[in-house]
C-alpha atoms as a PDB file:
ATOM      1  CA  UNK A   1     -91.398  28.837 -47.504  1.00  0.00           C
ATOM      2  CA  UNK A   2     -92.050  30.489 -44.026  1.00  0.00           C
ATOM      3  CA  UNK A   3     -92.817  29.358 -41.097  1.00  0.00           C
ATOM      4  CA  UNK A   4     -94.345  31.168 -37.866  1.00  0.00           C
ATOM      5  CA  UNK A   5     -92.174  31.536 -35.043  1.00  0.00           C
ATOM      6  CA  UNK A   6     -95.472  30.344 -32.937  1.00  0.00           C
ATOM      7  CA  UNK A   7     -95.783  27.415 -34.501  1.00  0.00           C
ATOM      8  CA  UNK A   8     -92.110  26.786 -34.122  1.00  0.00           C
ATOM      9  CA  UNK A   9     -91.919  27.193 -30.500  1.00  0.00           C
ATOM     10  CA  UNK A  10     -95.001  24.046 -30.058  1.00  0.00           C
ATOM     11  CA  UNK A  11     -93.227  22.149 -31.558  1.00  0.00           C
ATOM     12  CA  UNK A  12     -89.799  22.054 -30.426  1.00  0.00           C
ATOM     13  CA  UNK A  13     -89.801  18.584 -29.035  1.00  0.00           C
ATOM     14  CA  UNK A  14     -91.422  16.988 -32.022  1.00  0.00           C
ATOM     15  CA  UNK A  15     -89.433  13.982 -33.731  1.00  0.00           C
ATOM     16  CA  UNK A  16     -90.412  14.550 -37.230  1.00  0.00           C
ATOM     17  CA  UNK A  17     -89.107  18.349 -37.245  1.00  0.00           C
ATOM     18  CA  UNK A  18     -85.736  18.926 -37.810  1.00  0.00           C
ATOM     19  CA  UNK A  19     -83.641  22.470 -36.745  1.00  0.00           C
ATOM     20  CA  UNK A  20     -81.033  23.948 -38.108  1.00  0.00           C
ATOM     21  CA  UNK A  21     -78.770  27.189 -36.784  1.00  0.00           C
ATOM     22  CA  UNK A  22     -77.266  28.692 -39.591  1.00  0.00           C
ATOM     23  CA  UNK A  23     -75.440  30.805 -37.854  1.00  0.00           C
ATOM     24  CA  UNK A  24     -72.170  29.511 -37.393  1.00  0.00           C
ATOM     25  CA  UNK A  25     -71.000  27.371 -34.675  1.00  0.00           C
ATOM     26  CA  UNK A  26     -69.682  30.158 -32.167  1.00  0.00           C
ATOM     27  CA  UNK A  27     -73.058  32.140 -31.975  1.00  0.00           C
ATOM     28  CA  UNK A  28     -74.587  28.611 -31.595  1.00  0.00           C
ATOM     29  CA  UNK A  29     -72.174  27.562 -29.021  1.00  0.00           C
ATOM     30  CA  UNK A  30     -73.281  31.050 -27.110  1.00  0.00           C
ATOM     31  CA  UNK A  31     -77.234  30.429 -27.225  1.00  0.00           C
ATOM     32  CA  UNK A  32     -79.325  28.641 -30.272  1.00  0.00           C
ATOM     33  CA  UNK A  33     -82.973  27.529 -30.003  1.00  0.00           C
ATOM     34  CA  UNK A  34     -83.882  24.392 -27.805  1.00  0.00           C
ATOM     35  CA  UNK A  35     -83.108  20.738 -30.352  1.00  0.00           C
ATOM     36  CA  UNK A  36     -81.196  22.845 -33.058  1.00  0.00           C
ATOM     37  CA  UNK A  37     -78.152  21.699 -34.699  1.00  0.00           C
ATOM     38  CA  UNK A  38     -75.962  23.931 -36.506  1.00  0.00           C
ATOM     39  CA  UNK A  39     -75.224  23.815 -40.306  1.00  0.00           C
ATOM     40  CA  UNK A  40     -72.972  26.567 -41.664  1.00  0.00           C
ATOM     41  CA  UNK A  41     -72.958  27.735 -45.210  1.00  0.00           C
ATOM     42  CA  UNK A  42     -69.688  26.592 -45.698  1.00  0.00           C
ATOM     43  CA  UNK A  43     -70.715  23.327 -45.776  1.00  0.00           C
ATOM     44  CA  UNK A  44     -72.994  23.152 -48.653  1.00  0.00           C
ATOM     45  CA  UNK A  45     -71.076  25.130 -50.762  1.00  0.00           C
ATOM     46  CA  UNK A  46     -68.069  23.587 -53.069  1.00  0.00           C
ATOM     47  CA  UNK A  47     -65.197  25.944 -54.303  1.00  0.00           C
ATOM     48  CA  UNK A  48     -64.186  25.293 -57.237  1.00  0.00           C
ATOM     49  CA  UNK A  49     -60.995  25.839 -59.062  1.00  0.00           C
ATOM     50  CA  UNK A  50     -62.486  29.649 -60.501  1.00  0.00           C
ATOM     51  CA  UNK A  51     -63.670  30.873 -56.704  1.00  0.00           C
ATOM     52  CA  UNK A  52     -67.048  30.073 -57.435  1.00  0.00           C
ATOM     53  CA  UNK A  53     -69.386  28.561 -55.025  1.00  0.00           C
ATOM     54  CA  UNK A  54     -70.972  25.720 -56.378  1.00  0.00           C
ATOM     55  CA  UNK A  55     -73.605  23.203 -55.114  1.00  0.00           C
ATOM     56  CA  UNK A  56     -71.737  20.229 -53.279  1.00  0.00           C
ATOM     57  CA  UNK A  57     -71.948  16.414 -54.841  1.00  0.00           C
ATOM     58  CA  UNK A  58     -74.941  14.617 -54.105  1.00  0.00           C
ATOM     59  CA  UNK A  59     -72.876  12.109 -51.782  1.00  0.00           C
ATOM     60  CA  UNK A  60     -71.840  15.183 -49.319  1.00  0.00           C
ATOM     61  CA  UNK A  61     -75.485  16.304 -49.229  1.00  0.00           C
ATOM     62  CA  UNK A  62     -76.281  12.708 -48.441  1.00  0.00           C
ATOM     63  CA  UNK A  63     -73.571  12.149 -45.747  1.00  0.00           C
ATOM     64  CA  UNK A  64     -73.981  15.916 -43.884  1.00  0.00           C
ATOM     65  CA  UNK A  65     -78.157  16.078 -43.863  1.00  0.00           C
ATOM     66  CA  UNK A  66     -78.267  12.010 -43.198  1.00  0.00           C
ATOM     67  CA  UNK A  67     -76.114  12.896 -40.111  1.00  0.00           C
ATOM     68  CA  UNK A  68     -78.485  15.625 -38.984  1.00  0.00           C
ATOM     69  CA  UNK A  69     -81.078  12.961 -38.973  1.00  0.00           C
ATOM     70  CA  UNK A  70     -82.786  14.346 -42.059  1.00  0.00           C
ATOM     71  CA  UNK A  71     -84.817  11.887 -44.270  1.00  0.00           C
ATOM     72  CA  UNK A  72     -87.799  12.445 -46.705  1.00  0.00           C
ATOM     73  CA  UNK A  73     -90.081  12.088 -43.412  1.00  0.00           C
ATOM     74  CA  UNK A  74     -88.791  14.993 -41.914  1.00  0.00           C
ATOM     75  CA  UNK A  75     -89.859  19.194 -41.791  1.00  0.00           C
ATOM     76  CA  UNK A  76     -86.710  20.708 -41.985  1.00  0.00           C
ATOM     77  CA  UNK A  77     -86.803  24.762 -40.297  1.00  0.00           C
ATOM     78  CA  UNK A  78     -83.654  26.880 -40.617  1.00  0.00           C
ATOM     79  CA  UNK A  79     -83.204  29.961 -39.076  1.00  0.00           C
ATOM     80  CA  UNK A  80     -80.643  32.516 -39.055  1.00  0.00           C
ATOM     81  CA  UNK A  81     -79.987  35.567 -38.154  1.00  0.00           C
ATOM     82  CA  UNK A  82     -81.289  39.123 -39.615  1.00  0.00           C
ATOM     83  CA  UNK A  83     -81.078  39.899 -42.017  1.00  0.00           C
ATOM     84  CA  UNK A  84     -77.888  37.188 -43.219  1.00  0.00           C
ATOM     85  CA  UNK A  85     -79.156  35.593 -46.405  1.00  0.00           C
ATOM     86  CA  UNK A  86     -76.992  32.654 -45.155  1.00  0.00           C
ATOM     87  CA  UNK A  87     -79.786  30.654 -44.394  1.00  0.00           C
ATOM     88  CA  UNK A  88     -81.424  30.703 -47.778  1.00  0.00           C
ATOM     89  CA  UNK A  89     -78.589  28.837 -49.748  1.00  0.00           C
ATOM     90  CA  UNK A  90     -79.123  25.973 -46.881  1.00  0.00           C
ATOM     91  CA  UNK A  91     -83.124  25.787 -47.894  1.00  0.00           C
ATOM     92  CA  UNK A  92     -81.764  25.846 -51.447  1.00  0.00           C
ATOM     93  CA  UNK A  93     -79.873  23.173 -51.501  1.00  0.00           C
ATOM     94  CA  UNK A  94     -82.557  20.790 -49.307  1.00  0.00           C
ATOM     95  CA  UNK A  95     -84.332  21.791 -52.162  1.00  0.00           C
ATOM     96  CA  UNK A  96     -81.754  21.614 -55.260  1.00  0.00           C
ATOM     97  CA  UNK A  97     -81.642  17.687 -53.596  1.00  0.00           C
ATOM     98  CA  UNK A  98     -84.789  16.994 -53.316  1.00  0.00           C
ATOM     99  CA  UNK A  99     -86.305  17.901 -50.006  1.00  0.00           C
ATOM    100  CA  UNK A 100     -89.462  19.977 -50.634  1.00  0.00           C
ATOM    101  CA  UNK A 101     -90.823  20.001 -46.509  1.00  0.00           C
ATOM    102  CA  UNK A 102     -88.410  22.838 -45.849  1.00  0.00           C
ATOM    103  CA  UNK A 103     -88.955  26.215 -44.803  1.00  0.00           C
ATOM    104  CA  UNK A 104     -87.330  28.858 -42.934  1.00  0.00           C
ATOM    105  CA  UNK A 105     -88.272  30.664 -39.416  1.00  0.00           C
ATOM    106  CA  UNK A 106     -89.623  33.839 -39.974  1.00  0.00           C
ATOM    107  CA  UNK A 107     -88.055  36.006 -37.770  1.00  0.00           C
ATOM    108  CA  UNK A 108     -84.095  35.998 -37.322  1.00  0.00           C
ATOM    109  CA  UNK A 109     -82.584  34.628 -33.987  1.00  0.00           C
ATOM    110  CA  UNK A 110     -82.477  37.957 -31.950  1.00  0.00           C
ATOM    111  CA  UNK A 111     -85.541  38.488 -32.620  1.00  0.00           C
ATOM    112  CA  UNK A 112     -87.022  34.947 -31.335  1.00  0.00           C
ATOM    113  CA  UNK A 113     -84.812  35.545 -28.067  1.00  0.00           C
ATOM    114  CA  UNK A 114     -86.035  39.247 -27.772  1.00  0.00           C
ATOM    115  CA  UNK A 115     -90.072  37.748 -28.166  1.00  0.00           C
ATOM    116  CA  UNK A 116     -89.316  35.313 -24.835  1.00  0.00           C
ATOM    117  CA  UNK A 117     -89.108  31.629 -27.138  1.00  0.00           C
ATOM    118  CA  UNK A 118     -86.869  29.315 -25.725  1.00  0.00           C
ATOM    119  CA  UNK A 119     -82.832  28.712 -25.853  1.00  0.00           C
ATOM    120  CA  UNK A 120     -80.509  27.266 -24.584  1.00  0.00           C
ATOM    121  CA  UNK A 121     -76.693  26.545 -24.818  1.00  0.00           C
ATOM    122  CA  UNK A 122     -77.251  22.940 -24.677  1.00  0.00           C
ATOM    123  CA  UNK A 123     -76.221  20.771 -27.641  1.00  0.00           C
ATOM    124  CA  UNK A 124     -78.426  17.460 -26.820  1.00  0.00           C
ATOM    125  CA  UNK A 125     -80.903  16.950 -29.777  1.00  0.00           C
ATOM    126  CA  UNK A 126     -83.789  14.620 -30.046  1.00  0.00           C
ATOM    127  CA  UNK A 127     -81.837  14.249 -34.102  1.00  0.00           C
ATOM    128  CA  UNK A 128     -78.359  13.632 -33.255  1.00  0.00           C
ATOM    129  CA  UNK A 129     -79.091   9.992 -34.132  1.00  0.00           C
ATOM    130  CA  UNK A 130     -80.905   8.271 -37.564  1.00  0.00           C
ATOM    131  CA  UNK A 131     -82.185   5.050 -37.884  1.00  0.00           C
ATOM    132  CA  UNK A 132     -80.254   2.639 -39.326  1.00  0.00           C
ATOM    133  CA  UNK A 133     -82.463   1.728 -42.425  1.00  0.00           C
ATOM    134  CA  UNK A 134     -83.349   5.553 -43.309  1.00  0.00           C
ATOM    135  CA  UNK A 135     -81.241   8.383 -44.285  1.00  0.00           C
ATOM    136  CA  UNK A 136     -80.954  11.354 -46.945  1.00  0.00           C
ATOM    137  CA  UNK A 137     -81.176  10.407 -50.321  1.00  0.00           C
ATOM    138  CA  UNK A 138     -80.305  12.824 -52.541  1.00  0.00           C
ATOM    139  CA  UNK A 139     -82.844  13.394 -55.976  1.00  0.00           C
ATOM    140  CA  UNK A 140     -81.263  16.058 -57.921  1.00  0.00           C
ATOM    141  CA  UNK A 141     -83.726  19.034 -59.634  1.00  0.00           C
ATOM    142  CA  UNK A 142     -81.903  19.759 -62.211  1.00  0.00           C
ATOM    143  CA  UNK A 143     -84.614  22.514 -62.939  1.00  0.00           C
ATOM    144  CA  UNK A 144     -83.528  24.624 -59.646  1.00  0.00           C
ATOM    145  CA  UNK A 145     -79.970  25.724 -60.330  1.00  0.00           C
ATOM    146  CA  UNK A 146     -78.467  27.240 -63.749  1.00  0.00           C
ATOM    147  CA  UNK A 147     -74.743  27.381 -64.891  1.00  0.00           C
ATOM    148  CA  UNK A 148     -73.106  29.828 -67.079  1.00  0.00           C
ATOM    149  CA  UNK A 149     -73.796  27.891 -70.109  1.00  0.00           C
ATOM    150  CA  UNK A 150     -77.951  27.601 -69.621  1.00  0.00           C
ATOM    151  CA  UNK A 151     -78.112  31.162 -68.746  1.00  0.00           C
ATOM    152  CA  UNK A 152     -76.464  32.325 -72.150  1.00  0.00           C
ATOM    153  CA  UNK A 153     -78.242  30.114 -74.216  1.00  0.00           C
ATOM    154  CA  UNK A 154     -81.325  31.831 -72.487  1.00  0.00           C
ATOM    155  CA  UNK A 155     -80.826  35.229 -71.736  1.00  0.00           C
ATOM    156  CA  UNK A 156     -82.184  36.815 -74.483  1.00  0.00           C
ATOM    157  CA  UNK A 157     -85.306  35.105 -74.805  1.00  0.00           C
ATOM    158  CA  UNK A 158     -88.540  36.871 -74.423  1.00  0.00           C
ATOM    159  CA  UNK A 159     -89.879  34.183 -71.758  1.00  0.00           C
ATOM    160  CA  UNK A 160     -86.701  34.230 -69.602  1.00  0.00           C
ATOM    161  CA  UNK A 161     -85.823  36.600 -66.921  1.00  0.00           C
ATOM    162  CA  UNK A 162     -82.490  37.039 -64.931  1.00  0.00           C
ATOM    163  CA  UNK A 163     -82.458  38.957 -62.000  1.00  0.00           C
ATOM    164  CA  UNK A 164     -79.117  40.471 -60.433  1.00  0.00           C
ATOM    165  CA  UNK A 165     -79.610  39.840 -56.434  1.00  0.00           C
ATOM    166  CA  UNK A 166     -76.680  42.397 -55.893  1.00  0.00           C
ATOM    167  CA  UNK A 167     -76.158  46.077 -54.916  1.00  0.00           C
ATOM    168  CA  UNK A 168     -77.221  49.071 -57.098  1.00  0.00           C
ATOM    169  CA  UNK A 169     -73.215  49.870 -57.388  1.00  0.00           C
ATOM    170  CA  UNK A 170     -72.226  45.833 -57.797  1.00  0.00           C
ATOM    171  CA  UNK A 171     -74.829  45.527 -60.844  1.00  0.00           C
ATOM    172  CA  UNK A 172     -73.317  48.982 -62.686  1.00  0.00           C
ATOM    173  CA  UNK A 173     -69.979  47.650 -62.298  1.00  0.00           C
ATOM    174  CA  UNK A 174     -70.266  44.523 -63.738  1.00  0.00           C
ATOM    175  CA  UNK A 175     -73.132  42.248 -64.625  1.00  0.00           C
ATOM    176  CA  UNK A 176     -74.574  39.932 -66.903  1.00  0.00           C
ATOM    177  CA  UNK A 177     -76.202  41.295 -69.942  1.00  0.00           C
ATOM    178  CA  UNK A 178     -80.284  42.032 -69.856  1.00  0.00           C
ATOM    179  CA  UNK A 179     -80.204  41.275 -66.010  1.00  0.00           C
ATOM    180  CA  UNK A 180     -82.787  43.088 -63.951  1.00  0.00           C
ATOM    181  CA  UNK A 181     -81.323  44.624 -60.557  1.00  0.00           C
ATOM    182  CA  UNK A 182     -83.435  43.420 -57.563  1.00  0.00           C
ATOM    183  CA  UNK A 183     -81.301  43.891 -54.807  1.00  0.00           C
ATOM    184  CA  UNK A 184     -82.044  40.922 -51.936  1.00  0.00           C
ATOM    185  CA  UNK A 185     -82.709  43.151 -49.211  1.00  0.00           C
ATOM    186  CA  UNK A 186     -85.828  44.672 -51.130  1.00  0.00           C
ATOM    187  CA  UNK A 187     -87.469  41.600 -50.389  1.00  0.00           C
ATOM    188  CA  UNK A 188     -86.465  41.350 -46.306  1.00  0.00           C
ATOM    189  CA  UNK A 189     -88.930  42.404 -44.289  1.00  0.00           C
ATOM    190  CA  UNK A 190     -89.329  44.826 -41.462  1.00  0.00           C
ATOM    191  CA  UNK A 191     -88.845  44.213 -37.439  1.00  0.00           C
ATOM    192  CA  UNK A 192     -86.891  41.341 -37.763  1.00  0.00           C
ATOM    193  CA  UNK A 193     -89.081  39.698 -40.666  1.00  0.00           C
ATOM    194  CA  UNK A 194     -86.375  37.323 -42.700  1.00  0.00           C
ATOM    195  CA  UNK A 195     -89.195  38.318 -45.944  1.00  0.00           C
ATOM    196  CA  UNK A 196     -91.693  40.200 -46.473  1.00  0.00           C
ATOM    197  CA  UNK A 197     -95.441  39.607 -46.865  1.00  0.00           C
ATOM    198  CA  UNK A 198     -96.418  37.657 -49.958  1.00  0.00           C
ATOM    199  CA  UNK A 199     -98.880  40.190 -51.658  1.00  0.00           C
ATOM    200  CA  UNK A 200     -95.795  42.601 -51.177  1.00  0.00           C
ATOM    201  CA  UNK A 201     -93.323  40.699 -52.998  1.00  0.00           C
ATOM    202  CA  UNK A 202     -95.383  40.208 -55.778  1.00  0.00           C
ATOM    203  CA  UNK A 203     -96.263  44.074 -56.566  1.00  0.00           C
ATOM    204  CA  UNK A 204     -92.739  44.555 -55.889  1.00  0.00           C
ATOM    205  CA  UNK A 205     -91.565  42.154 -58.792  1.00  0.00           C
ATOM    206  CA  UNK A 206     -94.599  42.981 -60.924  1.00  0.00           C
ATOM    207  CA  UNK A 207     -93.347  46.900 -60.155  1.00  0.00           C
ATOM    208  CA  UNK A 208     -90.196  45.270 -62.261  1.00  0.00           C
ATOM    209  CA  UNK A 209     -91.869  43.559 -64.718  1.00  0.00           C
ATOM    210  CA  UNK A 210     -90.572  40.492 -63.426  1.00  0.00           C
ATOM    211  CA  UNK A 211     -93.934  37.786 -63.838  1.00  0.00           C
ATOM    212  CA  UNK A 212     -94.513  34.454 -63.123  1.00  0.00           C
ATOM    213  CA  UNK A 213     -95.068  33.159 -67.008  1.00  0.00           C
ATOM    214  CA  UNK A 214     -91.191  33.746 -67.157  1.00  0.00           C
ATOM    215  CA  UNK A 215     -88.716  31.513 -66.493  1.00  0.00           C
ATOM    216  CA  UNK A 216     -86.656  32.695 -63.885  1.00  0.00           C
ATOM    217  CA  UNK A 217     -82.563  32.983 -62.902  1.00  0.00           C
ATOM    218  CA  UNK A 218     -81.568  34.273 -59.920  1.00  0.00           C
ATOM    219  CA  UNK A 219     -77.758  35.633 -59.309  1.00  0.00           C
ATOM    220  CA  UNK A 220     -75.040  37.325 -57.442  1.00  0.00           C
ATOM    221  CA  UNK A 221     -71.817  37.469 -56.266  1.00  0.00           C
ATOM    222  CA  UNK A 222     -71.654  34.366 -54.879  1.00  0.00           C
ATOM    223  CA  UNK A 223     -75.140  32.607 -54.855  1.00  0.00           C
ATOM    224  CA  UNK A 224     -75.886  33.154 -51.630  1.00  0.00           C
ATOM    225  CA  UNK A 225     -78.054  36.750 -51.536  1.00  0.00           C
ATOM    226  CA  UNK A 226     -79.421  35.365 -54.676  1.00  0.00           C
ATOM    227  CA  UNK A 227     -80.669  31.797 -52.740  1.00  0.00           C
ATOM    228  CA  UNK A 228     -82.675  34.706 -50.706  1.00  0.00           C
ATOM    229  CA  UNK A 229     -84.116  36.217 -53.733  1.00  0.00           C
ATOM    230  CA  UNK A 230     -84.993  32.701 -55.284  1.00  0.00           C
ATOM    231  CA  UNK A 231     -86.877  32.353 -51.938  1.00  0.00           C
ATOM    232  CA  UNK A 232     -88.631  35.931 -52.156  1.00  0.00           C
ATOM    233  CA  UNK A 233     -90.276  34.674 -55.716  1.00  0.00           C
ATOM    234  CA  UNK A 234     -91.096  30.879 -54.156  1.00  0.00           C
ATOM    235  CA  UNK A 235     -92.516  32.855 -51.441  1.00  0.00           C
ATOM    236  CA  UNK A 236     -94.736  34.959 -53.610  1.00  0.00           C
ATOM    237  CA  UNK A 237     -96.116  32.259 -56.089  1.00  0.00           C
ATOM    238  CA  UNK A 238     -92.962  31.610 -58.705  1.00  0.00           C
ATOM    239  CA  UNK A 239     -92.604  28.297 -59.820  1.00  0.00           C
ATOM    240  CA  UNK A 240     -90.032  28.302 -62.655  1.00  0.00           C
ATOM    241  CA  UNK A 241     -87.208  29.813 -60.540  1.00  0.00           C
ATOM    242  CA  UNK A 242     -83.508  28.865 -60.381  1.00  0.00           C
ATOM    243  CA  UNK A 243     -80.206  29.666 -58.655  1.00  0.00           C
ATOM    244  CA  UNK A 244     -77.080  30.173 -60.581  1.00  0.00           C
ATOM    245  CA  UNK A 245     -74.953  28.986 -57.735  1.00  0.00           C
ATOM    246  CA  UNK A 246     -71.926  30.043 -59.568  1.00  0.00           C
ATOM    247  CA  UNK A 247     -73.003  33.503 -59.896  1.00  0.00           C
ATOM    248  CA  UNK A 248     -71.069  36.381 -61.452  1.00  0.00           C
ATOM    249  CA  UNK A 249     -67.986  34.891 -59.982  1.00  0.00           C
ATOM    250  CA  UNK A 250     -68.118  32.028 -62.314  1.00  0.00           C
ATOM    251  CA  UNK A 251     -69.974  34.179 -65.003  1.00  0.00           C
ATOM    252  CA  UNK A 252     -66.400  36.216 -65.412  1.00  0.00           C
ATOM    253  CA  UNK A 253     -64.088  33.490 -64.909  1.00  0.00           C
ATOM    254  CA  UNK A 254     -65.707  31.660 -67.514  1.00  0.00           C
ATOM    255  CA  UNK A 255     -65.027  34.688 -70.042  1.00  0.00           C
ATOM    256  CA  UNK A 256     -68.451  35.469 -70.621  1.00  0.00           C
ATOM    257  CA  UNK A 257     -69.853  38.670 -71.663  1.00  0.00           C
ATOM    258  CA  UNK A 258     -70.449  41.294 -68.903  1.00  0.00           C
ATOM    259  CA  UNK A 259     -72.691  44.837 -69.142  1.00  0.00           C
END
């Protein structure tokens, strides 16, 4: 799920990798690196008629990462800023759709500007433009994301594990039942590291009891600190991981039972 900020930097100029700024578009606007393009949050999430911050349709995904000249020939790096979990619900939903090649820069943006790689404020990309006969085409994995409904079906079976993404203080206020707290920024790494090294992340989860024969569901407020922690466990070897995009926003609306 990581890529090295070295490796990044050779190839800058190459036509199968696309980069996106996660950022927002001011800090972009003020200095982003060289052929990025910049995708905020905001745009792959969906509000829905609770507050909750669902996945968007397949056709938005479609028309948004088709116009950033994404296609299934394409590594996809996004980057953000340290230590904003922003970036992870982007990777997430490449994913959620069907775009495995994607990973994220492993250092945050100050970082890459303090270590000397290239910026600029120029917004001329090598991707602004996609062929005509290619595009995004979205394949939804259904077996990335959970809703309200698979997660209390499942919580309280042996070989499932939910894991609360939040705050020490957020999880004693409110929380789903049998969730185990793993706050997000546990897993972020140090000097400017967006997460930590794999063998880390996996004594840190083992340290839980959280182990990869489970099937795992991944929450928080919003979805978006938990996208980081769904990340953390690729990162360290998970497989059976998913994202309930909803998160405890849509666990409550929905009237289900809270700890």
């Amino acid at each position: 799920m990581i890529i090295d900020a070295n490796w990044l930097a050779s190839h800058l100029d190459d036509e199968n990798v696309i980069i996106i700024d996660s950022r927002g578009i001011m800090p972009f606007r003020f200095s982003h690196i060289k052929n990025a393009m910049p995708l905020g949050v905001e745009k792959v999430i969906s509000t829905d008629e609770n507050g909750s911050y669902l996945v968007i349709a397949p056709q938005v995904a479609e028309q948004i990462f088709t116009s950033m000249g994404i296609d299934d020939t394409k590594v996809v790096i996004v980057y953000g800023e340290y230590p904003d979990p922003s970036l992870a619900r982007i990777v997430w939903t490449l994913i959620y759709f069907g775009h495995s090649n994607v990973k994220i820069l492993d250092i945050g943006f100050e970082n890459w500007l303090q270590s000397g790689y290239p910026v600029t404020k120029d917004f001329e990309t090598k991707n602004a433009a996609t062929k005509p006969d290619r595009g995004f085409v979205a394949h939804v994995r259904t077996t990335e994301r959970a809703d309200a409904q698979f997660i209390y079906q499942e919580k309280d079976k042996p070989e499932t594990t939910i894991i609360d993404a939040r705050t020490p203080q957020e999880h004693l206020h409110a929380r789903i039942p049998g969730s185990i707290l793993h706050n997000y920024e546990e897993g972020i790494g140090d000097m400017g590291k967006m997460i930590k090294d794999v063998e880390v992340l996996k004594q840190d989860f083992e340290k839980l009891g959280i182990t990869r024969d489970k099937q795992i569901v991944c929450y928080c407020h919003s979805g978006i600190r938990a996208a980081h922690t769904y990340l953390q466990l690729k990162q360290a070897g998970f497989v059976n991981v998913r994202l309930y995009d909803g998160s405890i926003i849509d666990w409550a609306k929905r009237k289900y039972p809270l700890g």
